[in-house]
C-alpha atoms as a PDB file:
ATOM      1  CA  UNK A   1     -10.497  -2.922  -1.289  1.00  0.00           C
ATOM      2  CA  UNK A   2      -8.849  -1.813  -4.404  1.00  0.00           C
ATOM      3  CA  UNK A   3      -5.639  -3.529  -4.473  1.00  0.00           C
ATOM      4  CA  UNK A   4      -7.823  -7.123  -4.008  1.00  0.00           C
ATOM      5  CA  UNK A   5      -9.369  -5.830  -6.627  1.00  0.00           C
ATOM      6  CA  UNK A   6      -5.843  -5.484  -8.920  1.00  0.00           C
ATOM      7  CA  UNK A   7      -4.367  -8.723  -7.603  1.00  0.00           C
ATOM      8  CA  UNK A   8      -1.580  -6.822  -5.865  1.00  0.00           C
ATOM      9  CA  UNK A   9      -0.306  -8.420  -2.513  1.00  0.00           C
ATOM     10  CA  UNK A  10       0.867  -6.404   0.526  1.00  0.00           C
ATOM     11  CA  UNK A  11      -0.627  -4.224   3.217  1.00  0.00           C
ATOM     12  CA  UNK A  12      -1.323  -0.756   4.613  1.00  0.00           C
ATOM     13  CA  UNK A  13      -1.503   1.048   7.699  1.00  0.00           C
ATOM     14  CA  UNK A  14      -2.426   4.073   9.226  1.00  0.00           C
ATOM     15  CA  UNK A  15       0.217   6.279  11.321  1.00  0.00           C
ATOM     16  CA  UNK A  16      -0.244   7.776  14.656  1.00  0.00           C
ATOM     17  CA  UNK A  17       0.765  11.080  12.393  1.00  0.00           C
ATOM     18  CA  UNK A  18      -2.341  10.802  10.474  1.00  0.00           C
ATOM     19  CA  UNK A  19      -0.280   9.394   6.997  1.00  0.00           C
ATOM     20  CA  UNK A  20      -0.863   6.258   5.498  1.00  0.00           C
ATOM     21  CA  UNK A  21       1.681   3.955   4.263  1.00  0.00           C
ATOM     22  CA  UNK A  22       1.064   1.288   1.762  1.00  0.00           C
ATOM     23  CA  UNK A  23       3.421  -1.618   1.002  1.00  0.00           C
ATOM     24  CA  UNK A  24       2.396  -3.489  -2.069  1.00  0.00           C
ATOM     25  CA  UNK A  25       3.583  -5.960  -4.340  1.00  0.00           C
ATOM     26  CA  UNK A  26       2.560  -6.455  -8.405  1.00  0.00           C
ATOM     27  CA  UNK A  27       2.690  -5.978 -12.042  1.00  0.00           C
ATOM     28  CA  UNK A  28       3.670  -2.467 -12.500  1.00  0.00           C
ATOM     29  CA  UNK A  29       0.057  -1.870 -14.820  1.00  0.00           C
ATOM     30  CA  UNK A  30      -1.449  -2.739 -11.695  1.00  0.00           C
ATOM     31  CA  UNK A  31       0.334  -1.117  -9.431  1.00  0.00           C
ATOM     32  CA  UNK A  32      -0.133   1.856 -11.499  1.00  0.00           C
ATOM     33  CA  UNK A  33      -3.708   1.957 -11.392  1.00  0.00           C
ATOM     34  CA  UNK A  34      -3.810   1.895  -7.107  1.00  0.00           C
ATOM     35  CA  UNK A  35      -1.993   4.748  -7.430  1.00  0.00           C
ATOM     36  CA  UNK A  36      -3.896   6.314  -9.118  1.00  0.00           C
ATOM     37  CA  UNK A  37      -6.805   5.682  -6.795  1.00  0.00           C
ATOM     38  CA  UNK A  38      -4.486   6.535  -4.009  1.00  0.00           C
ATOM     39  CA  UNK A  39      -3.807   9.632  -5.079  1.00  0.00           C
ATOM     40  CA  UNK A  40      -7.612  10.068  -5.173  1.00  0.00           C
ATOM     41  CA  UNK A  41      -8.085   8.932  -1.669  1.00  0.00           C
ATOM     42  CA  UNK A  42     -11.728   7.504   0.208  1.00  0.00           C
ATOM     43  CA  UNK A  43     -14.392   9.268   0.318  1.00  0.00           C
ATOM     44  CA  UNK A  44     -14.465  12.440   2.737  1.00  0.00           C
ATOM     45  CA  UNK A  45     -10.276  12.730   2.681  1.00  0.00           C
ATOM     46  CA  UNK A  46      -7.861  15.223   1.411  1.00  0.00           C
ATOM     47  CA  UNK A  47      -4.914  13.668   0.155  1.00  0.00           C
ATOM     48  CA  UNK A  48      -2.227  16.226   0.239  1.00  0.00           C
ATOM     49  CA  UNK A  49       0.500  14.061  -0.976  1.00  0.00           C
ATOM     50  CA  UNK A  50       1.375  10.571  -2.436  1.00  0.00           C
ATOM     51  CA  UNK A  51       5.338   9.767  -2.532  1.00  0.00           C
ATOM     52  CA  UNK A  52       6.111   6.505  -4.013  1.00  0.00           C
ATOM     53  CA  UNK A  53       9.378   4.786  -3.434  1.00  0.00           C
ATOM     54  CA  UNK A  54      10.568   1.609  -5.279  1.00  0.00           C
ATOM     55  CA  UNK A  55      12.792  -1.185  -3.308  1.00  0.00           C
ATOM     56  CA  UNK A  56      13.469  -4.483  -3.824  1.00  0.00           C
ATOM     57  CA  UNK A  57      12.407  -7.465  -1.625  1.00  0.00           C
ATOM     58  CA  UNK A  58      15.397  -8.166   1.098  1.00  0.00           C
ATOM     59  CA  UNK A  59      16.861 -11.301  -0.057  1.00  0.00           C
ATOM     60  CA  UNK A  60      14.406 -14.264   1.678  1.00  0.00           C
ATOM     61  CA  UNK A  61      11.715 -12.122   2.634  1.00  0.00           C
ATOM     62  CA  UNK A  62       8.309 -13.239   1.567  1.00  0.00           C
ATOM     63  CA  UNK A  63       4.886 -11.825   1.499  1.00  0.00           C
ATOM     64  CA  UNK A  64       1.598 -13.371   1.644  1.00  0.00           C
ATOM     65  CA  UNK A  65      -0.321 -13.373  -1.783  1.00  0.00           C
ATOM     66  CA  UNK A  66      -3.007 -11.108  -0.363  1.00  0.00           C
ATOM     67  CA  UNK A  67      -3.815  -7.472   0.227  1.00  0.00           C
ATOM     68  CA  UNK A  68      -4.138  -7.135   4.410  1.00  0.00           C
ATOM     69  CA  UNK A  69      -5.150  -4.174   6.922  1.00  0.00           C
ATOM     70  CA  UNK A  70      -2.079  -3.732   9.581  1.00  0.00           C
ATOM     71  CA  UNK A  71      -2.732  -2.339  12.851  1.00  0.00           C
ATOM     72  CA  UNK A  72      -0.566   0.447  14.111  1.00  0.00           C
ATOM     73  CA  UNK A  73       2.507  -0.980  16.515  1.00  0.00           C
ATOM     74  CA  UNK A  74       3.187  -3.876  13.835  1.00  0.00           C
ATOM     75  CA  UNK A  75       6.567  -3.676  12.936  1.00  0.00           C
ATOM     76  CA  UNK A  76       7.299  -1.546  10.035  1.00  0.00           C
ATOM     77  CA  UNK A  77       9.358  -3.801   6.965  1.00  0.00           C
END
């Protein structure tokens, strides 16, 4: 997975409307360069897309140091 790769933390999930959404947490170089693979998609897809929106962390929410796969009826953040 990419974003192991880059050292970014977070996760991502596939919709039941077919998106994907991507939470992820690093230095903005790095971030920088998923997106770019994003954009770019797997193998096989069509990316159509990619809308990036920047927030900050609520105040005393934490996030594990590692990259994970969510499952779809996870609560969104």
């Amino acid at each position: 997975m990419q974003a192991r790769t880059l050292g970014i933390a977070g996760w991502v999930r596939n919709l039941t409307t077919g998106e994907v959404e991507v939470w992820a947490v690093g230095a903005k170089d790095r971030l920088e360069s998923l997106f770019h693979e994003l954009r770019r998609g797997p193998p096989g897809s069509l990316v159509e897309k990619l809308e990036i929106h920047e927030r900050t962390m609520p105040e005393g929410f934490t996030i594990n140091r590692v990259f994970t796969v969510r499952v779809d009826g996870e609560k969104p953040i």
